[in-house]
N, C-alpha and C. Protein backbone atom coordinates (compact mmCIF):
# COMPACT_ATOMS: atom_id res chain seq x y z
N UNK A 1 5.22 28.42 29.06
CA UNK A 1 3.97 27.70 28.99
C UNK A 1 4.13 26.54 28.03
N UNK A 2 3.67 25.58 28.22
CA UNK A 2 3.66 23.74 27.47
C UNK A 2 2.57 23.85 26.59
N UNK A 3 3.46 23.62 25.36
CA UNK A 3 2.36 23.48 24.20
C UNK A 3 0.69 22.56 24.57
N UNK A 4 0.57 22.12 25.27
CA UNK A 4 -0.18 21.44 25.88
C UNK A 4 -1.24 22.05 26.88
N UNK A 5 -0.67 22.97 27.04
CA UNK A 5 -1.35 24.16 28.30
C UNK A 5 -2.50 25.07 27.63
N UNK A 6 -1.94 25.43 26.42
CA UNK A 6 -2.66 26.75 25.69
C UNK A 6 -3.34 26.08 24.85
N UNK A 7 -4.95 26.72 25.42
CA UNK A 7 -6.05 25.52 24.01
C UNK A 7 -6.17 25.74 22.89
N UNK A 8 -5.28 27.47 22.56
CA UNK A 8 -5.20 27.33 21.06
C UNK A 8 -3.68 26.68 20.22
N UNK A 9 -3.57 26.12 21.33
CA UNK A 9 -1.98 25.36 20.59
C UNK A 9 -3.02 24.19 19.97
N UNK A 10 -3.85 23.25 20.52
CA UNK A 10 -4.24 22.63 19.71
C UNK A 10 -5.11 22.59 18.85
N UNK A 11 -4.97 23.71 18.16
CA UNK A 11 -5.94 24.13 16.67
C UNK A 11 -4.74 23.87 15.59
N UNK A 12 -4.89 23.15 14.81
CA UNK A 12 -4.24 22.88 13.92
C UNK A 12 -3.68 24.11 12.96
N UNK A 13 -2.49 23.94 12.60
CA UNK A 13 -1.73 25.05 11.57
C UNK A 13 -1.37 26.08 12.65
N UNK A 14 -1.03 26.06 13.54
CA UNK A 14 -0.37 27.19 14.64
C UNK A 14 0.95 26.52 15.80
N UNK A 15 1.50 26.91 15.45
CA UNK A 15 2.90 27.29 16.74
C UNK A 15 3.06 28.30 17.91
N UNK A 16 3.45 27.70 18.85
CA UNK A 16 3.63 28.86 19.76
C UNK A 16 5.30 29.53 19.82
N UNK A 17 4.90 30.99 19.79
CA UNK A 17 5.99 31.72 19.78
C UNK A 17 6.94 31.74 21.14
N UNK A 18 8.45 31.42 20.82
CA UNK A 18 9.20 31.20 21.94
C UNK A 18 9.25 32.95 22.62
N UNK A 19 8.98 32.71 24.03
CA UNK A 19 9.16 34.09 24.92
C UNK A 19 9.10 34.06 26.12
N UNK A 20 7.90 34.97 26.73
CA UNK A 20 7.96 34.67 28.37
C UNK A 20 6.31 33.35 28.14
N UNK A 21 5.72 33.44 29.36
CA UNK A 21 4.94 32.48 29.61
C UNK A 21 3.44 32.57 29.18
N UNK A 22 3.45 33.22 28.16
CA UNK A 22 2.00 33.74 27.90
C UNK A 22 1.86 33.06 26.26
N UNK A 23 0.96 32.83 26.08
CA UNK A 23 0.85 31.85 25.18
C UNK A 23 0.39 33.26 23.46
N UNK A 24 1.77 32.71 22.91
CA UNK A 24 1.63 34.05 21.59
C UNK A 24 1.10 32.96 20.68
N UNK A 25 0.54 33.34 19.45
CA UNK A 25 0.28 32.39 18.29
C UNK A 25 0.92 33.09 17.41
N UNK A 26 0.96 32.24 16.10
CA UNK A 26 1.95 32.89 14.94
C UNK A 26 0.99 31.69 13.72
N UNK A 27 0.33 32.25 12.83
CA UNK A 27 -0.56 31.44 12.07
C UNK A 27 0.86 31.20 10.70
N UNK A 28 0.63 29.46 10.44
CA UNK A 28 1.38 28.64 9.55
C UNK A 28 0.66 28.31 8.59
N UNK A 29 -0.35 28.59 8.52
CA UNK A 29 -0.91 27.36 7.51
C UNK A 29 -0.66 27.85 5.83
N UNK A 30 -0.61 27.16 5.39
CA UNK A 30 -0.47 27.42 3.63
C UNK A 30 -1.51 28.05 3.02
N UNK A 31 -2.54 27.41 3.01
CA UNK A 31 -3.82 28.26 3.00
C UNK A 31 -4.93 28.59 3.81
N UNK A 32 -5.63 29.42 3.37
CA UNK A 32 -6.57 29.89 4.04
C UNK A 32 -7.52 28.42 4.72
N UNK A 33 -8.35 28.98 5.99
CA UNK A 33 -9.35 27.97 6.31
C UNK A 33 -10.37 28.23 5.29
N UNK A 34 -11.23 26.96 5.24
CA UNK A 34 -12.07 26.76 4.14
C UNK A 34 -13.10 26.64 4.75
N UNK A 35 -14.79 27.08 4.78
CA UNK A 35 -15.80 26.67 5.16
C UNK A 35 -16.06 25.29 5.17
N UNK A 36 -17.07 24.55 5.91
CA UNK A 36 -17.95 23.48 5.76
C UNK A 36 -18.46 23.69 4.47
N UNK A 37 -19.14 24.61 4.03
CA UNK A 37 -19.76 24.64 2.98
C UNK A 37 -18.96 24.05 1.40
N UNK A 38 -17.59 24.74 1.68
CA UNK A 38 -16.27 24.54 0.75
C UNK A 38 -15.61 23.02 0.47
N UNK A 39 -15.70 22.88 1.73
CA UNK A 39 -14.74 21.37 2.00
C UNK A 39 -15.95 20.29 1.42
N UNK A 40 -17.14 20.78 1.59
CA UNK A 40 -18.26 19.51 1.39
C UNK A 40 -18.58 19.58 -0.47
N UNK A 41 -18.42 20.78 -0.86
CA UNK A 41 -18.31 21.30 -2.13
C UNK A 41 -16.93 20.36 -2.96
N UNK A 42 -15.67 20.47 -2.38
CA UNK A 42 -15.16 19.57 -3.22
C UNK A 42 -14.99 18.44 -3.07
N UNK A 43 -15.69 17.30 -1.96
CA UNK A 43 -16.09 16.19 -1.56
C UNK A 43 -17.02 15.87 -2.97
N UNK A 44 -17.61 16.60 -2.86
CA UNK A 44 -18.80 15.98 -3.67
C UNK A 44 -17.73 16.20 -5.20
N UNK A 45 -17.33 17.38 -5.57
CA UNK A 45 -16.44 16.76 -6.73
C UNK A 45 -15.72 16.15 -6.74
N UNK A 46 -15.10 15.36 -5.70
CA UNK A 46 -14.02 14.18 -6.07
C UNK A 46 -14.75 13.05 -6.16
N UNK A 47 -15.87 12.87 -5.59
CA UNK A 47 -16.86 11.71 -5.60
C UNK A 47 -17.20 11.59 -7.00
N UNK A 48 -17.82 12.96 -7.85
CA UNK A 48 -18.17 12.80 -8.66
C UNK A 48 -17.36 12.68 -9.78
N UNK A 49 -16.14 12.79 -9.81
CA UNK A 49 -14.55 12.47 -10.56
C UNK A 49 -14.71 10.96 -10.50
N UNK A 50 -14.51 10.81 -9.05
CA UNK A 50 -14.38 8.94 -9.60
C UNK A 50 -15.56 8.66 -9.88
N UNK A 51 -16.65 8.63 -9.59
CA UNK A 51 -17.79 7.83 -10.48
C UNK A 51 -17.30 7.89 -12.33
N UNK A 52 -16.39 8.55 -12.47
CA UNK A 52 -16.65 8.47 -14.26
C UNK A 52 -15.37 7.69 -14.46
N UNK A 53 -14.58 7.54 -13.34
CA UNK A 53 -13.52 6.59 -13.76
C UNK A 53 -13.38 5.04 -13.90
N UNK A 54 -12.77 4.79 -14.79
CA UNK A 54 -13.03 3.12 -14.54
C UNK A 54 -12.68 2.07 -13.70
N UNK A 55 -12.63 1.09 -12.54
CA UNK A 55 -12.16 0.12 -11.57
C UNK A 55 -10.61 0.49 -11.51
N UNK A 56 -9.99 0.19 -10.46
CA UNK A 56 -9.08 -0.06 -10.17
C UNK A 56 -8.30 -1.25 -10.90
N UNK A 57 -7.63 -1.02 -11.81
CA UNK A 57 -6.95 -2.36 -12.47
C UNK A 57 -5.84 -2.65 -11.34
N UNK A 58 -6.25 -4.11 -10.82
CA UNK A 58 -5.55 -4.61 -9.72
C UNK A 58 -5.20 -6.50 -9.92
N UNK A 59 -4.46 -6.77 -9.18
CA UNK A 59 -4.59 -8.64 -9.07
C UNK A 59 -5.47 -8.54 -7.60
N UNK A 60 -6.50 -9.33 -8.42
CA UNK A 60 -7.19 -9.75 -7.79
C UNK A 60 -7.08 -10.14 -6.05
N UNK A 61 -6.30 -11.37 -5.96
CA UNK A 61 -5.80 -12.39 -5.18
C UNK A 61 -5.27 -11.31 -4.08
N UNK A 62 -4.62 -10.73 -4.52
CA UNK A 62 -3.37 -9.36 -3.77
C UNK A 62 -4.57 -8.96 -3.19
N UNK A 63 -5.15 -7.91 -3.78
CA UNK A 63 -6.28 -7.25 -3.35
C UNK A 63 -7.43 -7.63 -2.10
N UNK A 64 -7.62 -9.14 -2.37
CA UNK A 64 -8.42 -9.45 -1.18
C UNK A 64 -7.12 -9.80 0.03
N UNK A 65 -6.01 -9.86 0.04
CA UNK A 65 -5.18 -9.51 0.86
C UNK A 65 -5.31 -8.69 1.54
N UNK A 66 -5.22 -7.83 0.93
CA UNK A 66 -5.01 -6.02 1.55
C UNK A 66 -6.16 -5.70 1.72
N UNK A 67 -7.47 -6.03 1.74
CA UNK A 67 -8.85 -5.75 2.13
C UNK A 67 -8.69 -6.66 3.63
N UNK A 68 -8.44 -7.82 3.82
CA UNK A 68 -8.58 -8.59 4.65
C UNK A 68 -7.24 -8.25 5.66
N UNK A 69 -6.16 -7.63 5.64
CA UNK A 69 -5.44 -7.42 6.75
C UNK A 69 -5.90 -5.80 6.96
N UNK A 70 -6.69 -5.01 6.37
CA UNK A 70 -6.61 -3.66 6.70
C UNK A 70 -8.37 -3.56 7.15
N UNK A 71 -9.17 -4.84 7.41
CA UNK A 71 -10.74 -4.49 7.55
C UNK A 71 -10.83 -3.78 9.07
N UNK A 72 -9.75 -3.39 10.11
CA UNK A 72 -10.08 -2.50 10.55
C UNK A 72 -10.09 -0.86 10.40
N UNK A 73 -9.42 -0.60 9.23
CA UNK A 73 -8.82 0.62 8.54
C UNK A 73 -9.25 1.05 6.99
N UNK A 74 -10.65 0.60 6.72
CA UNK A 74 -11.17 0.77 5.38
C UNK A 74 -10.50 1.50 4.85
N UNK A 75 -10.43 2.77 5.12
CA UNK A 75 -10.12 3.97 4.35
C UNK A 75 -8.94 4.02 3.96
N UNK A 76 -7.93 2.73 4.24
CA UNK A 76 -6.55 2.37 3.63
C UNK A 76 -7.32 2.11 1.99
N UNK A 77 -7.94 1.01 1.95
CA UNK A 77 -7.62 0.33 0.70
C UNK A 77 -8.73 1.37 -0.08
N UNK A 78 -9.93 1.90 0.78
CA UNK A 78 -10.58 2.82 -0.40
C UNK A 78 -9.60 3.77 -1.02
N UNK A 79 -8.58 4.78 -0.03
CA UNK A 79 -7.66 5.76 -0.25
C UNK A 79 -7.01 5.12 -1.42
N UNK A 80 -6.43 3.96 -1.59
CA UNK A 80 -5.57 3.31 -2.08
C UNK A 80 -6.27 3.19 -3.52
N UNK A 81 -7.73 2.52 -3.43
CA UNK A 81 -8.09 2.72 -4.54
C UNK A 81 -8.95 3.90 -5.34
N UNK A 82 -8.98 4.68 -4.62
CA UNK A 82 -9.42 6.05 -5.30
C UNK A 82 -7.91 6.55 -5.84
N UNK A 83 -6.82 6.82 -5.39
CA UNK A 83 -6.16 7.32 -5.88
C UNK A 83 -5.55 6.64 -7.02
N UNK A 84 -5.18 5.65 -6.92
CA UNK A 84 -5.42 4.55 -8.44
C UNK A 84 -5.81 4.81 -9.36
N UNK A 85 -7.57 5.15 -9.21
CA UNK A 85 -8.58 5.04 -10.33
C UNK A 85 -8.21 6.23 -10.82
N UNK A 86 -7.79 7.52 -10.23
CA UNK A 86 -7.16 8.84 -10.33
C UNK A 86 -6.36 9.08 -11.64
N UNK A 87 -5.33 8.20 -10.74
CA UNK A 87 -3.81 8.04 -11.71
C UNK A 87 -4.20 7.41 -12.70
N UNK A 88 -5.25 6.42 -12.92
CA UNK A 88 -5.12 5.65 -14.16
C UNK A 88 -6.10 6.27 -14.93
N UNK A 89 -7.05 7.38 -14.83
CA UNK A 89 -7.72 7.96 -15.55
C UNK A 89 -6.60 8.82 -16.39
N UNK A 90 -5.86 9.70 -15.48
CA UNK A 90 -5.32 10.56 -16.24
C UNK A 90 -4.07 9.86 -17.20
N UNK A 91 -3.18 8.62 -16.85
CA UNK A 91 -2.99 8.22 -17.56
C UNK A 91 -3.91 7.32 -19.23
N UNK A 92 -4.77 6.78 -18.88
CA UNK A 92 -6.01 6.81 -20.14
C UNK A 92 -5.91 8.08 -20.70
N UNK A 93 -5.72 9.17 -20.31
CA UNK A 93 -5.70 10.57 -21.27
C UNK A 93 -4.42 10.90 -21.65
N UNK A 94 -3.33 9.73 -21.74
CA UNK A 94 -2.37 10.23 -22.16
C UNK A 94 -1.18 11.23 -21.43
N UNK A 95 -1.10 11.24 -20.08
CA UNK A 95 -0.24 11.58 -19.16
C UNK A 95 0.84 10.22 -18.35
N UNK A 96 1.72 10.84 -18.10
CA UNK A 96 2.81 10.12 -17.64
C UNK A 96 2.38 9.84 -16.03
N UNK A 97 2.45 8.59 -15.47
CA UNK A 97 2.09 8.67 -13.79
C UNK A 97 2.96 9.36 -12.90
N UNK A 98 4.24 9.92 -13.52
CA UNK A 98 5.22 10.51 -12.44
C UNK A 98 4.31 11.94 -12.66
N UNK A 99 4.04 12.53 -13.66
CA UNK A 99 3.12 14.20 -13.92
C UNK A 99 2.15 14.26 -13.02
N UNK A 100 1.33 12.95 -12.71
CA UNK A 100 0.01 13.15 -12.16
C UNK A 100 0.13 12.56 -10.69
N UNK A 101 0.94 12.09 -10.76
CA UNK A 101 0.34 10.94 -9.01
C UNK A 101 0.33 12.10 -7.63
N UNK A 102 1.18 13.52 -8.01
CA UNK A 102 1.20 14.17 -6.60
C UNK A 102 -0.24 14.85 -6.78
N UNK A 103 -1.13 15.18 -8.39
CA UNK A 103 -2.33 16.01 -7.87
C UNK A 103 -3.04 15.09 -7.47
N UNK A 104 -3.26 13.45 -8.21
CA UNK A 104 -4.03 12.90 -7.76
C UNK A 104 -3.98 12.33 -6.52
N UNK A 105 -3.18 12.76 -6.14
CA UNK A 105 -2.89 11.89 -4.07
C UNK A 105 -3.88 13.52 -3.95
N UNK A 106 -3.74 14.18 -4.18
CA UNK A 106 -4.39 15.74 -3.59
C UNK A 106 -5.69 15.61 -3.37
N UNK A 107 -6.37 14.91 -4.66
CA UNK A 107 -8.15 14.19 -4.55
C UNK A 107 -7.96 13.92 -3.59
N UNK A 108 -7.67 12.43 -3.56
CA UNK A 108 -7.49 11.11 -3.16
C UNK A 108 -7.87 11.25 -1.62
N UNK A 109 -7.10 12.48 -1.41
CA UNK A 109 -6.46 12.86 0.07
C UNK A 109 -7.64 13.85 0.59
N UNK A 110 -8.43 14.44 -0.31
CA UNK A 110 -9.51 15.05 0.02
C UNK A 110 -11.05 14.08 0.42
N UNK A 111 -10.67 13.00 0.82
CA UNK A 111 -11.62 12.15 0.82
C UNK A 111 -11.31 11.41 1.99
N UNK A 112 -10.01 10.21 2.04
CA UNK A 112 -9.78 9.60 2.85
C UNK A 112 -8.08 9.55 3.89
N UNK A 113 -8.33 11.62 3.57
CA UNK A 113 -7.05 11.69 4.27
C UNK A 113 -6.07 11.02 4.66
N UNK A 114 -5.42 11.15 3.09
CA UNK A 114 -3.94 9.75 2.72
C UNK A 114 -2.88 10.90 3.16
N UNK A 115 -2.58 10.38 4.94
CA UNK A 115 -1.23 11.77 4.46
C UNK A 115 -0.56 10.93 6.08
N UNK A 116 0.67 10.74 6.22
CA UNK A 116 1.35 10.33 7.60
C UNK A 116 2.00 9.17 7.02
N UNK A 117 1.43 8.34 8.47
CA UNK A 117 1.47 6.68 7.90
C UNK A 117 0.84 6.01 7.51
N UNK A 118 -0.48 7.13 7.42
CA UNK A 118 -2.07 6.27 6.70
C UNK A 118 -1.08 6.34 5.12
N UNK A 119 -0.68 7.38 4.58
CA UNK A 119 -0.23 7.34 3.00
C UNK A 119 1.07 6.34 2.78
N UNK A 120 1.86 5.94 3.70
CA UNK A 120 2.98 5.00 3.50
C UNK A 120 2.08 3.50 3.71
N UNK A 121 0.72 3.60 4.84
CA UNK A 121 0.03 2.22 3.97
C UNK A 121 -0.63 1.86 2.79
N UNK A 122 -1.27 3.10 2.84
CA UNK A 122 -1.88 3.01 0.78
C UNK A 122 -0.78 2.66 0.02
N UNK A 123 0.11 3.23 0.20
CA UNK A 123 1.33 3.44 -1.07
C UNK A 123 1.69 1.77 -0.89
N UNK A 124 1.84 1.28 0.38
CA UNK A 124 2.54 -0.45 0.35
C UNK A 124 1.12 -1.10 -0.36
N UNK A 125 -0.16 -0.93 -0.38
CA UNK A 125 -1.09 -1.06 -1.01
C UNK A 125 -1.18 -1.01 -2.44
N UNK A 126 -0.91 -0.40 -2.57
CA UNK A 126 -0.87 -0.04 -4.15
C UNK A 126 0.38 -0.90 -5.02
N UNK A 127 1.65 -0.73 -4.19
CA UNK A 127 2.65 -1.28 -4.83
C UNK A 127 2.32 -2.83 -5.01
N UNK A 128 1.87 -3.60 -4.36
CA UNK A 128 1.96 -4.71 -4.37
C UNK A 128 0.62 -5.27 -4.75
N UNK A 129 -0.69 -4.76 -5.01
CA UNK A 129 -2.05 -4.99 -5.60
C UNK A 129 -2.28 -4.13 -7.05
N UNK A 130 -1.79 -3.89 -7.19
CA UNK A 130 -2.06 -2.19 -8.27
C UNK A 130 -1.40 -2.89 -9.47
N UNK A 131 -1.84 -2.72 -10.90
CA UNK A 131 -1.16 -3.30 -11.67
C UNK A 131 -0.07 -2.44 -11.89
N UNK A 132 -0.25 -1.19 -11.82
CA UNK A 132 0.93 -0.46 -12.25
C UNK A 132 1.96 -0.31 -11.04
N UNK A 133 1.95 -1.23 -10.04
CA UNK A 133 2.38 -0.99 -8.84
C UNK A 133 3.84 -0.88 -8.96
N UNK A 134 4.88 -1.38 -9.90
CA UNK A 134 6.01 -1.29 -10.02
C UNK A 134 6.33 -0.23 -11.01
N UNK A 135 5.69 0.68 -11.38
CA UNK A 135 6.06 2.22 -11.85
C UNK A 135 5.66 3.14 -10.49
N UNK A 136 4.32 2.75 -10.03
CA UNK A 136 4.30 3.54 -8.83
C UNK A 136 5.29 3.55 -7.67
N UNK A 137 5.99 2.13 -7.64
CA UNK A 137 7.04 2.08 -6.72
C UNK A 137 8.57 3.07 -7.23
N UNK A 138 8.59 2.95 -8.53
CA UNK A 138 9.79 3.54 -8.89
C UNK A 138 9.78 4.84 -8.66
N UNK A 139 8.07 5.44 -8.96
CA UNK A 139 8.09 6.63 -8.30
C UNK A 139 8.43 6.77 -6.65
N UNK A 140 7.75 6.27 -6.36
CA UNK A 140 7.81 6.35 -4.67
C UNK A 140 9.50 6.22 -4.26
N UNK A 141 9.96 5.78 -4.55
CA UNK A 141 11.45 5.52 -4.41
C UNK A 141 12.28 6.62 -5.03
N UNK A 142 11.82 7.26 -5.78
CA UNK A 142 12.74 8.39 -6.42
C UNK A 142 12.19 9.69 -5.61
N UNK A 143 11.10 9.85 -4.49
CA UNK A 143 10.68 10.50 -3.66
C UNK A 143 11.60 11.22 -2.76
N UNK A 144 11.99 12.43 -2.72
CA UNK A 144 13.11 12.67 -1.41
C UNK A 144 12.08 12.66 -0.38
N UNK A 145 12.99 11.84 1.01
CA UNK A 145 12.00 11.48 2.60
C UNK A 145 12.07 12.52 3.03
């Protein structure tokens, strides 16, 4: 049977088990499913995380760049700049950006689902508008693919 055939192949976090033609499941996911109730619960705390953080320290000029080639894809440059404001909070508290940038992509990502090639456009976002964009690149580059 074609992954394509069985309608619970396309529920996310499941594989089909190799055998005869009957469609087996085998559950992958890392964690548990989370309610509506849950997922909207920490929406509202990442919202309320960045409201206490301060702007995105960016160049300007860059910035309306990357607003203006991505205005069909908002959620690039918001992703881009929520996770920013993230990293640069916790750096303001005295943390290193290589310690923090994988929880804060974790927010970041709980908002404007930075994860594929949506997160390799934030990340070209960031590097090149972001003031800290050339530590974030050094990170990104010391990344195993």
């Amino acid at each position: 049977m074609l992954a394509s055939q069985c309608p619970q192949m396309r529920r996310r976090g499941r594989k089909m088990e190799k055998g005869d033609n009957t469609c087996k499941i085998q559950e992958i996911n890392i964690r548990p499913e989370k309610s509506l109730e849950d997922l909207q619960k920490e929406h509202q705390e990442v919202l309320e995380l960045l409201k206490s953080c301060k702007p995105m320290e960016r160049d300007a000029a860059r910035w309306e760049k990357c607003v203006i080639a991505d205005l069909e894809y908002p959620e690039i440059c918001l992703g881009a700049e929520a996770w920013a404001q993230l990293i640069q909070q916790e750096m303001d508290n005295g943390q290193q950006l290589w310690d923090v940038v994988d929880k804060c992509h974790e927010l970041a990502n709980r908002l404007y689902n930075i994860s594929g090639a949506r997160r390799r456009a934030v990340t070209d976002v960031m590097i090149y508008s972001w003031t800290h964009g050339d530590q974030f690149m050094r990170w990104h580059k010391a990344q195993p693919i």
